[in-house]
C-alpha atoms as a PDB file:
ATOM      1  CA  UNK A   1      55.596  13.366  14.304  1.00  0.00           C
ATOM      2  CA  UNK A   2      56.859   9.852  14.555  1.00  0.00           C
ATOM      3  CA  UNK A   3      55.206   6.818  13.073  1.00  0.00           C
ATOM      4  CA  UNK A   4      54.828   5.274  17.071  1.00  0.00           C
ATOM      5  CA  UNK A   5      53.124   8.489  18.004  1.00  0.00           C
ATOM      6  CA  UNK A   6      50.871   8.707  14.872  1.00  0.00           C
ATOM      7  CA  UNK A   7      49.836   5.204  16.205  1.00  0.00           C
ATOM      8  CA  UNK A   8      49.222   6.200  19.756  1.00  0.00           C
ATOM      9  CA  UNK A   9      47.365   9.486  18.887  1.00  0.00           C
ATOM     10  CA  UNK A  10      45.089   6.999  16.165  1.00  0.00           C
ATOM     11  CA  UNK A  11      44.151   4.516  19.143  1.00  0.00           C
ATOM     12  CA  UNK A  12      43.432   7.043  21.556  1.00  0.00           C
ATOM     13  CA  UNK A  13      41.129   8.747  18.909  1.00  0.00           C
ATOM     14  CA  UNK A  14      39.483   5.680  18.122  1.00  0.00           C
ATOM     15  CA  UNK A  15      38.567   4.667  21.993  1.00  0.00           C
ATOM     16  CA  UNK A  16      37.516   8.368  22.338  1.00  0.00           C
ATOM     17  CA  UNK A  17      35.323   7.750  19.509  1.00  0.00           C
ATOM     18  CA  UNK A  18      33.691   4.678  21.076  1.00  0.00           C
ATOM     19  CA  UNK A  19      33.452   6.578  24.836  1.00  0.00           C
ATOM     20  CA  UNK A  20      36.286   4.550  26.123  1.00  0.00           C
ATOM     21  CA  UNK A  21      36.887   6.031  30.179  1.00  0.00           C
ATOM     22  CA  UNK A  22      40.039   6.673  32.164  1.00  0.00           C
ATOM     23  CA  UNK A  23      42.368   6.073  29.123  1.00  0.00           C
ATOM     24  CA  UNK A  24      46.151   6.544  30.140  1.00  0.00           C
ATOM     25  CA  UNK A  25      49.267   6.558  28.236  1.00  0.00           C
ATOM     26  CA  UNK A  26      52.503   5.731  29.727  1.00  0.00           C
ATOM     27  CA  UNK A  27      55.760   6.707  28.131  1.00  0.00           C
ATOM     28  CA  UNK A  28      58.240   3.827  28.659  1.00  0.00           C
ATOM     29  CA  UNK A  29      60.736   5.487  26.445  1.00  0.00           C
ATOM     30  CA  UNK A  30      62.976   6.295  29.738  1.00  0.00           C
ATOM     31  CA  UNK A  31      62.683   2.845  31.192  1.00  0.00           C
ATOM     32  CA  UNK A  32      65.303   0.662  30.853  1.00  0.00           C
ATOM     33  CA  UNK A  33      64.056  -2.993  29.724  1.00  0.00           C
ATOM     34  CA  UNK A  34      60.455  -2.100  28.826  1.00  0.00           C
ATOM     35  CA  UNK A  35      59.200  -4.307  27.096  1.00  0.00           C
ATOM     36  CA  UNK A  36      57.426  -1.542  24.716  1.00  0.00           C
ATOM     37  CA  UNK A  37      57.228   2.594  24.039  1.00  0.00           C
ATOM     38  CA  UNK A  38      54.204   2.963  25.048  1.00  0.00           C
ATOM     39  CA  UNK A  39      51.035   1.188  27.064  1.00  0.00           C
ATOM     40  CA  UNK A  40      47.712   2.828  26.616  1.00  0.00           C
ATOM     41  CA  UNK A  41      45.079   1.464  29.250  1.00  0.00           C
ATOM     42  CA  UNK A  42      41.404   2.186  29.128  1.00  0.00           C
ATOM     43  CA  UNK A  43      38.382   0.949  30.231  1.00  0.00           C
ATOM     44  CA  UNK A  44      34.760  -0.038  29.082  1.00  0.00           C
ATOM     45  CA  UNK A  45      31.552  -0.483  31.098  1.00  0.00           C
ATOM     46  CA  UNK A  46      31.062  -4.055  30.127  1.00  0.00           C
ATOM     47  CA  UNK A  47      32.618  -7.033  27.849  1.00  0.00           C
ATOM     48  CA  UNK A  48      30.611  -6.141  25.313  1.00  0.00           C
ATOM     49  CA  UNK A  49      31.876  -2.449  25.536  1.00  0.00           C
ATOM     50  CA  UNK A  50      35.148  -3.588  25.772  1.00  0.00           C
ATOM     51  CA  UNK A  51      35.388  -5.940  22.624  1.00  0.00           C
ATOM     52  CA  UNK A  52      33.695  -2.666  20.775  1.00  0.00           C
ATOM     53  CA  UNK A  53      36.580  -0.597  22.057  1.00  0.00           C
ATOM     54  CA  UNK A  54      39.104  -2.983  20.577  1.00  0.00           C
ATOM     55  CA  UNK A  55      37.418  -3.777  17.342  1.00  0.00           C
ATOM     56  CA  UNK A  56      37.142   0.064  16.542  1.00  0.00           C
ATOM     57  CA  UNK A  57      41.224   0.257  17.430  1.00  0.00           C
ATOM     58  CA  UNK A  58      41.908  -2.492  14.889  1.00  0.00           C
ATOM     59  CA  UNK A  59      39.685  -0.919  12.469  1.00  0.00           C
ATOM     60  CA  UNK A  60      41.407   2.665  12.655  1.00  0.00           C
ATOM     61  CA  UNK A  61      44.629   0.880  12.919  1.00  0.00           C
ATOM     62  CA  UNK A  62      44.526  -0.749   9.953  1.00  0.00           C
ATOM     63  CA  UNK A  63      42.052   1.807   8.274  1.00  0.00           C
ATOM     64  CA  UNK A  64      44.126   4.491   8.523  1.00  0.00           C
ATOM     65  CA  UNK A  65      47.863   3.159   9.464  1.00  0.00           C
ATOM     66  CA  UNK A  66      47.393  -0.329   7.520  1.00  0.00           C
ATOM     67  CA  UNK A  67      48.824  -1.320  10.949  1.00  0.00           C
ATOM     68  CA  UNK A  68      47.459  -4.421  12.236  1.00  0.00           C
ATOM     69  CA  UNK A  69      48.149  -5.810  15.695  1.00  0.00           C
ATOM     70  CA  UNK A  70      51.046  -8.583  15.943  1.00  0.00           C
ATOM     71  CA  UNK A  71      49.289 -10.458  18.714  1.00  0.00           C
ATOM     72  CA  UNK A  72      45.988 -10.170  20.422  1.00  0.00           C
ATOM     73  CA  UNK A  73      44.068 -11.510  23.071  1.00  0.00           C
ATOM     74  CA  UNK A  74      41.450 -11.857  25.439  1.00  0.00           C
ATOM     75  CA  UNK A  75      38.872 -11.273  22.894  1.00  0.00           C
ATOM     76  CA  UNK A  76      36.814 -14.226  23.574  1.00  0.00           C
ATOM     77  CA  UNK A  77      35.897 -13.149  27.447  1.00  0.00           C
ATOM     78  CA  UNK A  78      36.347  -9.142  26.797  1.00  0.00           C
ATOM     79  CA  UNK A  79      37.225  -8.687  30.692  1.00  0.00           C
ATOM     80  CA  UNK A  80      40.422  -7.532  29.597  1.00  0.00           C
ATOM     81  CA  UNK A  81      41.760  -7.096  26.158  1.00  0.00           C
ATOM     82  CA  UNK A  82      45.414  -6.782  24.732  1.00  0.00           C
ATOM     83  CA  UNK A  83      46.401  -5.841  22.045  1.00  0.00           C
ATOM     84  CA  UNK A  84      50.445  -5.708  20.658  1.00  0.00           C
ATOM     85  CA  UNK A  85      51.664  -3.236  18.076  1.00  0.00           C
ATOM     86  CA  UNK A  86      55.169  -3.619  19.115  1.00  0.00           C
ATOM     87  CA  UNK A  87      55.810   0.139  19.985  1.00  0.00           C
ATOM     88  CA  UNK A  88      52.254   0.237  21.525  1.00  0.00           C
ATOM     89  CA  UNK A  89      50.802  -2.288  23.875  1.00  0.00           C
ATOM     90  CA  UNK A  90      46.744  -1.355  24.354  1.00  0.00           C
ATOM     91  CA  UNK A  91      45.300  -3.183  27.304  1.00  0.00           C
ATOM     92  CA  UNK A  92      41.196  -2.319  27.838  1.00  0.00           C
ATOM     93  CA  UNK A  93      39.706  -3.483  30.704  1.00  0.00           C
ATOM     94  CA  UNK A  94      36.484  -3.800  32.640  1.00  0.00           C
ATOM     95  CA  UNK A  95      37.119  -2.002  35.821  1.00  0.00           C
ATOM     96  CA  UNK A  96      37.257  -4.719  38.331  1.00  0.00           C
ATOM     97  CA  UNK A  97      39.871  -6.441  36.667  1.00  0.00           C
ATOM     98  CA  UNK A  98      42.151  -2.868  35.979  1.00  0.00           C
ATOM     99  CA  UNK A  99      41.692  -2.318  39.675  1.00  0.00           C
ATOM    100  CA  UNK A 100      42.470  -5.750  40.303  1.00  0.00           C
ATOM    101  CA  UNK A 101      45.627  -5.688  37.548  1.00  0.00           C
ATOM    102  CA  UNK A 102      46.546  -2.229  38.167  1.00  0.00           C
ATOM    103  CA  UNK A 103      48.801  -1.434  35.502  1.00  0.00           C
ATOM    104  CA  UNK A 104      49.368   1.876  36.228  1.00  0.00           C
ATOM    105  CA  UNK A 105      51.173   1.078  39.663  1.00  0.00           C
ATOM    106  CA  UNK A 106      53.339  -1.361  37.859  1.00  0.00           C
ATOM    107  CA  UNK A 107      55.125   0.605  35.651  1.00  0.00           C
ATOM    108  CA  UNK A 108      55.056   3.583  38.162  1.00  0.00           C
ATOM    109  CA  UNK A 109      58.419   4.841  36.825  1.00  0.00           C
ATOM    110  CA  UNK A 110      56.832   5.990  33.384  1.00  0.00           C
ATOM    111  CA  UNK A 111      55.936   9.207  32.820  1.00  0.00           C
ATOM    112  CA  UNK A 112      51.930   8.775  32.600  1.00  0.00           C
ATOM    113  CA  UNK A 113      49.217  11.008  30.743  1.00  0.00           C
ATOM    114  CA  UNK A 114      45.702  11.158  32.094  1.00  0.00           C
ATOM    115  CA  UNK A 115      43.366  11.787  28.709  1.00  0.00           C
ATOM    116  CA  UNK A 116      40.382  13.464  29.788  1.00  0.00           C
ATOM    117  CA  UNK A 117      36.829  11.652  29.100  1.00  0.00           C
ATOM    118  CA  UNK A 118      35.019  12.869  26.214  1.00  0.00           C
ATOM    119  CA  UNK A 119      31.116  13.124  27.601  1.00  0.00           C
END
């Protein structure tokens, strides 16, 4: 497996682990000018959940990759979170703002991967 897919299988693993919802991936590989492989989008009850979320991607990142994010932001007001490993782009939301945002309908071209809930 491929150092970019190690890396999306680690952050989907690590919102899994903190009950991240509605996580999709979208495979930009086939687009021409993305600006990225791969987005990952999920979403977290509140701010609070959402900063959690992103603190326990950077952790297994770096934990278990030593990859650590080349930009980040949003931290601050946790509404919506983004975070840039170059291959990967992770976006984590509250869900008024994804709705609002919706990512998914941007990049509508990408092949896109619903990853079921963990309860």
């Amino acid at each position: 497996m491929d150092e970019t897919k190690v890396l999306v299988n680690t952050i989907v693993e690590a919102l899994q682990e903190k009950k991240g919802k509605r996580i999709v991936l979208l495979d930009l590989t086939g687009l021409e000018g993305a600006i990225c492989q791969y987005f990952i989008i999920a979403q977290g009850n509140t701010p609070t959940q959402v900063s959690a979320l992103s603190d326990e991607v950077w952790d297994w990142a770096y934990d278990r990759l030593h990859e650590k994010p080349l930009g980040a932001i949003g931290m601050q007001e946790a509404q919506w979170i983004a975070m840039d490993y170059g291959s990967v782009m992770l976006h984590v939301f509250i869900p008024p703002v994804r709705e609002y945002y919706n990512l998914e309908n941007l990049w509508a071209d990408a092949d896109v991967t619903e990853i079921p809930d963990i309860l």
